[in-house]
Protein backbone atom coordinates (compact mmCIF):
# COMPACT_ATOMS: atom_id res chain seq x y z
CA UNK A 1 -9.97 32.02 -24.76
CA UNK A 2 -9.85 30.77 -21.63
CA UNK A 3 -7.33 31.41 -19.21
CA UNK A 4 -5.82 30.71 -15.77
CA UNK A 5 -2.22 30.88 -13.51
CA UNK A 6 -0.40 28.75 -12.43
CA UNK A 7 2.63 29.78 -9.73
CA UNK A 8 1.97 33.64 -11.92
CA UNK A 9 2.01 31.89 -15.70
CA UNK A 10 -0.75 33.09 -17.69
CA UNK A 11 -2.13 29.36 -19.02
CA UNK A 12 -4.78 28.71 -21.45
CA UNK A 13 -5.71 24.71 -20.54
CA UNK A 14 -7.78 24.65 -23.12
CA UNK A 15 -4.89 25.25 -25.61
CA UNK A 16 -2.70 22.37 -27.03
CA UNK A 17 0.55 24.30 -25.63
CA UNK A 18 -1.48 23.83 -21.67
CA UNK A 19 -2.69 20.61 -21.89
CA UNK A 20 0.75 19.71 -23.19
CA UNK A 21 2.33 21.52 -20.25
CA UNK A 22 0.14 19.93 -17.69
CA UNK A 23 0.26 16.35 -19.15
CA UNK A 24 4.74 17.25 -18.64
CA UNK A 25 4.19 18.31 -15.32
CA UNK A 26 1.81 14.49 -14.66
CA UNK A 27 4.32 12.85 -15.57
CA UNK A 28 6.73 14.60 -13.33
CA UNK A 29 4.83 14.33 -10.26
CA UNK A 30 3.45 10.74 -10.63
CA UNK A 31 7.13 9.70 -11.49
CA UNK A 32 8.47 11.64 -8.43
CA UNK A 33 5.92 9.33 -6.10
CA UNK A 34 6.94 6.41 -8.65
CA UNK A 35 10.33 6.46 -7.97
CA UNK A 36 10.19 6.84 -4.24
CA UNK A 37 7.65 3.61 -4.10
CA UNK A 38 10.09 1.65 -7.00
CA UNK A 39 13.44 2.65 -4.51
CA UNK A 40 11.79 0.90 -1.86
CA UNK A 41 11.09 -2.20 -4.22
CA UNK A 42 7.46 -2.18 -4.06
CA UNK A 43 6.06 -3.75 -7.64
CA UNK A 44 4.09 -0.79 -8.33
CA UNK A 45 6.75 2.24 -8.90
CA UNK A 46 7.90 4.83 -11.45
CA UNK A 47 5.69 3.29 -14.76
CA UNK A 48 2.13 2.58 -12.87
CA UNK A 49 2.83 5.64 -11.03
CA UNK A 50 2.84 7.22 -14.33
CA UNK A 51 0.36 6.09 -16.11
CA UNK A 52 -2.55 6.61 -13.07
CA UNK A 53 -1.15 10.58 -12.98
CA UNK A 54 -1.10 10.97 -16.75
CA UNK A 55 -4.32 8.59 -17.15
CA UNK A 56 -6.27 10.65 -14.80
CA UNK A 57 -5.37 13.78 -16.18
CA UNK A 58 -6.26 12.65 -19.49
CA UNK A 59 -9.76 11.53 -18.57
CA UNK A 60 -10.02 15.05 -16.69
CA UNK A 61 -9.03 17.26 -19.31
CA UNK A 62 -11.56 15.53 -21.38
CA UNK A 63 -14.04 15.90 -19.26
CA UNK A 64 -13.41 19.37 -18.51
CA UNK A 65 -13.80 20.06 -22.27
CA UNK A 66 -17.67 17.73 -22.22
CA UNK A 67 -18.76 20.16 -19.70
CA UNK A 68 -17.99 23.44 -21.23
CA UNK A 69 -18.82 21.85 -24.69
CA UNK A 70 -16.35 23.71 -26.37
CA UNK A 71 -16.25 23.42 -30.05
CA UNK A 72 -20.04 22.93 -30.78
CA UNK A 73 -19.94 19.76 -28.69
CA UNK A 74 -22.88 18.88 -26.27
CA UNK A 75 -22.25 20.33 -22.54
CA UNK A 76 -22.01 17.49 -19.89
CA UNK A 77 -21.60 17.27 -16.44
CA UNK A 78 -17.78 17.92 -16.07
CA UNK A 79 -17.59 15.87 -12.86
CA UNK A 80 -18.94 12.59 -14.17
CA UNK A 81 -15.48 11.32 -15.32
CA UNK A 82 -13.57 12.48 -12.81
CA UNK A 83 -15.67 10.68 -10.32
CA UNK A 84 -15.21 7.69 -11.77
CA UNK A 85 -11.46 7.72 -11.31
CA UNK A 86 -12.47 7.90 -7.53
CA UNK A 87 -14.04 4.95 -7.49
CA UNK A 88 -12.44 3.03 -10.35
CA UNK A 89 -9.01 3.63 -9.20
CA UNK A 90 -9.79 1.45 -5.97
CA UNK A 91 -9.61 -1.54 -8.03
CA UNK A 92 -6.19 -0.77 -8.91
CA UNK A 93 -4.90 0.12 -5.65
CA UNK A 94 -6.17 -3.20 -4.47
CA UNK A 95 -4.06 -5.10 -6.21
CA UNK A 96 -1.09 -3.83 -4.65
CA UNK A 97 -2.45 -5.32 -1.39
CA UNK A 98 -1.13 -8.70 -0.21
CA UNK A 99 -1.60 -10.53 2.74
CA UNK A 100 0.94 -12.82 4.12
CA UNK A 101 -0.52 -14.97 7.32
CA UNK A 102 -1.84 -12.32 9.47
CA UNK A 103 0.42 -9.34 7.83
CA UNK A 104 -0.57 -7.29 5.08
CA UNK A 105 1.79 -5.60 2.61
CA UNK A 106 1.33 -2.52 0.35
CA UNK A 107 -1.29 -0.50 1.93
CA UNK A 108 0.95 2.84 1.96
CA UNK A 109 1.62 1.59 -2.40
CA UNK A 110 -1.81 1.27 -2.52
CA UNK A 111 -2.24 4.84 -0.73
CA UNK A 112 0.18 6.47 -3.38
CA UNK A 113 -1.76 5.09 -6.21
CA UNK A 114 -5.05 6.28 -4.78
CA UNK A 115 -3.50 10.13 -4.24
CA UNK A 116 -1.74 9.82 -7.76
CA UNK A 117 -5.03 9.74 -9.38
CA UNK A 118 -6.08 12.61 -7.20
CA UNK A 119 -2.82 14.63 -8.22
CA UNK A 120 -4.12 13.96 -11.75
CA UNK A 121 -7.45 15.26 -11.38
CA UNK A 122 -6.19 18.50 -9.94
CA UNK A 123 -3.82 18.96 -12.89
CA UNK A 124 -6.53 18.15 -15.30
CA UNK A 125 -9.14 20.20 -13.89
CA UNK A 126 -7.46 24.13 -13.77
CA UNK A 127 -3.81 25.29 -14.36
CA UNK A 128 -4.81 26.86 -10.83
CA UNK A 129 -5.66 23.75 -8.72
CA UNK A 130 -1.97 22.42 -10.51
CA UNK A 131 -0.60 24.32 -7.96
CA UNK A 132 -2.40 22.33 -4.80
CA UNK A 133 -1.02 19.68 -7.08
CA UNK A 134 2.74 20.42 -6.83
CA UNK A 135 1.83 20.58 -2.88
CA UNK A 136 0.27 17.47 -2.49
CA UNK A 137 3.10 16.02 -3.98
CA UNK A 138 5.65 17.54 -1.98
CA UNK A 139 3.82 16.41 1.22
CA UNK A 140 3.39 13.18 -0.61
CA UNK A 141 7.36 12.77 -0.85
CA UNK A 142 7.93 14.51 2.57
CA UNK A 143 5.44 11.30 4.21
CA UNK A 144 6.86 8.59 2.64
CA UNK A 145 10.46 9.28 2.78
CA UNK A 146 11.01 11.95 5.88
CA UNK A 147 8.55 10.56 8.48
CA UNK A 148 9.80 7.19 7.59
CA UNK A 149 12.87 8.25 8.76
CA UNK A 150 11.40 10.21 12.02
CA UNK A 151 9.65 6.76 12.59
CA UNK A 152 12.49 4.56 12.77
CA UNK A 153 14.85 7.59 14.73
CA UNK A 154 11.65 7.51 17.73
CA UNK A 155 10.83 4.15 17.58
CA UNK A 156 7.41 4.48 16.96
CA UNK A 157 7.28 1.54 13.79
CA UNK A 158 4.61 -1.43 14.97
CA UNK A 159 6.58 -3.98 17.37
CA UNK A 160 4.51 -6.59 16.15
CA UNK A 161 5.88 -9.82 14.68
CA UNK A 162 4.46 -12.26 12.54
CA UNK A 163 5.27 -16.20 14.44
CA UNK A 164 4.88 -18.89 12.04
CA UNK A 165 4.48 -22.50 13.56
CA UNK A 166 4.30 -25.70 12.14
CA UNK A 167 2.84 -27.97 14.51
CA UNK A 168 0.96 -31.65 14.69
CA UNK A 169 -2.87 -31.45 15.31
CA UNK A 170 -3.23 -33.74 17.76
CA UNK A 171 -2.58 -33.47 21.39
CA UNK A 172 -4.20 -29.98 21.20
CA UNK A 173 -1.27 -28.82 19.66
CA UNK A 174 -2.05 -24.95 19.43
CA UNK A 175 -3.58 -24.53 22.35
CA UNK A 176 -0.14 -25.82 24.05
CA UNK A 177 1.33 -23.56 21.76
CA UNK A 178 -0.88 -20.70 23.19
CA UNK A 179 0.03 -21.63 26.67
CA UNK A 180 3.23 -21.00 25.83
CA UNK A 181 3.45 -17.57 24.43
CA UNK A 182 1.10 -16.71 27.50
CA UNK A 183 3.42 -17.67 30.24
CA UNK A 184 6.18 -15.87 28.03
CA UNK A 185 3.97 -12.95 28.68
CA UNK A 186 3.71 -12.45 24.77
CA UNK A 187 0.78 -10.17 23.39
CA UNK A 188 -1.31 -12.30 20.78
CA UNK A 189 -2.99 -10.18 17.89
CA UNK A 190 -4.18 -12.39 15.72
CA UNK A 191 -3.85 -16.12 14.65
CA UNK A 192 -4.94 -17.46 11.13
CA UNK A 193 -4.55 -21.04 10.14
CA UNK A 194 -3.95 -23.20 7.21
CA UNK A 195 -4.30 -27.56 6.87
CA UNK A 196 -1.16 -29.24 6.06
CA UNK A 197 0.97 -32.53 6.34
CA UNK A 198 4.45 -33.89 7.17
CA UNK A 199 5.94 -37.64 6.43
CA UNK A 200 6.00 -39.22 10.46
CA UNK A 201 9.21 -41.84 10.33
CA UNK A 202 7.42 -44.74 9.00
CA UNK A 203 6.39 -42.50 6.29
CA UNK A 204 3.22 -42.24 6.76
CA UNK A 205 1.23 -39.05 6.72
CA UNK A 206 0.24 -36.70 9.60
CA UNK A 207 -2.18 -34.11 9.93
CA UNK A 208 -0.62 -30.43 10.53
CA UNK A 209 -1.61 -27.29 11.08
CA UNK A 210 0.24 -23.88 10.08
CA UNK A 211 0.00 -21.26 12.33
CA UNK A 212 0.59 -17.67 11.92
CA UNK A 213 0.13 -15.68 14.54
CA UNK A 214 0.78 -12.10 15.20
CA UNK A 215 2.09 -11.43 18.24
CA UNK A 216 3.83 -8.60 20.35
CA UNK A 217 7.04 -9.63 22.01
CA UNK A 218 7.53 -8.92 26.08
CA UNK A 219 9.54 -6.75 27.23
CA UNK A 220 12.52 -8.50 28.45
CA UNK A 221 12.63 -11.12 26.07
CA UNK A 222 14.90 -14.10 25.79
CA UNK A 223 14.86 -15.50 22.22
CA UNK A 224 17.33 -18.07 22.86
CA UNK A 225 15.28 -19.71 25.71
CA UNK A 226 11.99 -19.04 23.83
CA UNK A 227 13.48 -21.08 20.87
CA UNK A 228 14.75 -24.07 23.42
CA UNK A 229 11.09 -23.86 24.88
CA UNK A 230 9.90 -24.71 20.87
CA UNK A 231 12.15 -26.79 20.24
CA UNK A 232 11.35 -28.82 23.11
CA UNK A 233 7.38 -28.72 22.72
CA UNK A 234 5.70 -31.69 21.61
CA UNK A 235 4.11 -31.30 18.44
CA UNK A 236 6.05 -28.61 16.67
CA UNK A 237 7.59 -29.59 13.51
CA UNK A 238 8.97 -26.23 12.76
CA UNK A 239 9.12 -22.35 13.74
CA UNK A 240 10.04 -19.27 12.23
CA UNK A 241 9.66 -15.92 14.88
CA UNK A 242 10.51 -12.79 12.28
């Protein structure tokens, strides 16, 4: 029988009443990270949180049990599966990544997937390495809801802003744009653009251009003057400064 601790229980993992125990305590943890990611109203919460910790530990386990070839089975390499997660669970973290103009959303969901999996592995692998487990977690937790806090209380969240702009391509219509921000003394980060059209007043068709730019405001700046300056610009058709 083989046996190890965990925070001073004695655990067998390879008994039905530890792998039992450890698939409880997957759950727990992957909901924990879950539930903190669902709160915030990101798409992937409590369920996919889940199902990566338990799936991961399930895939562990099993190949924890290939390598040691327990029952008269053939031994294996015990890392082969687990390695796998590594890499396959990119695929899945991916998807939580959108990009909106020149901002992109759900890197720190995609993050929490990625360390789920790892949280899994550990659980799966030794009752032992379930305790670095239960850390990870807590420091998981302690990132993405303390320092969040921390952030916001120093200031330190990105002061970039995402300008949307939809503007007529002739008369070198972003260019004037660019001007613009310039002598505003705004800080450009990037621009990415997308074809479009608008109905002139005889109803006719006109070529536009949507802008998104990403762009750092000045210090001492006047939004109700900037928006006057738009307004009055030839060529813009609409604005939207978040």
């Amino acid at each position: 029988m083989r046996t190890d601790w965990f925070f001073g229980l004695h655990i067998d993992p390879l008994s039905l009443q530890g792998k039992a125990m450890v698939l409880c305590l997957a759950v727990v943890l992957g909901g924990l990270i879950g539930l903190e990611r669902q709160l915030r109203g990101n798409p992937a919460g409590l369920r996919t949180h889940i199902m990566v910790s338990v799936g991961s530990t399930v895939l562990t386990l099993a190949s924890v049990e290939i390598g040691l070839g327990v029952r008269g089975g053939m031994r294996g390499d015990p890392g082969h599966i687990a390695a796998q997660i590594v890499s396959g669970i990119g695929f899945l973290g991916a998807g939580a990544i959108m990009r909106d103009g020149v901002t992109v959303h759900g890197l720190t969901t995609a993050a929490s997937i990625w360390v789920t999996a790892g949280i899994g592995i550990a659980l799966g692998a030794s009752p032992h390495l379930g305790e670095l487990a239960v850390l990870a977690t807590l420091i998981v937790l302690l990132t993405l809801t303390a320092l969040g806090y921390v952030e916001k209380r120093m200031k330190i969240q990105s002061s970039y802003h995402t300008l949307e702009i939809e503007i007529v391509e002739a008369h070198r219509g972003v260019a004037r744009v660019l001007d613009l921000l310039s002598s505003y003394g705004f800080i450009v980060n990037g621009i990415s653009t997308d074809s479009g059209s608008v109905p002139n007043t005889k109803g006719e068709m006109k070529s536009t251009k949507h802008v998104h730019i990403r762009v750092q405001l000045p210090t001492q700046f006047d939004r109700s003057k900037f928006n006057q300056s738009m307004i009055e610009e030839d060529g813009v058709v609409a604005f939207h400064l978040d």
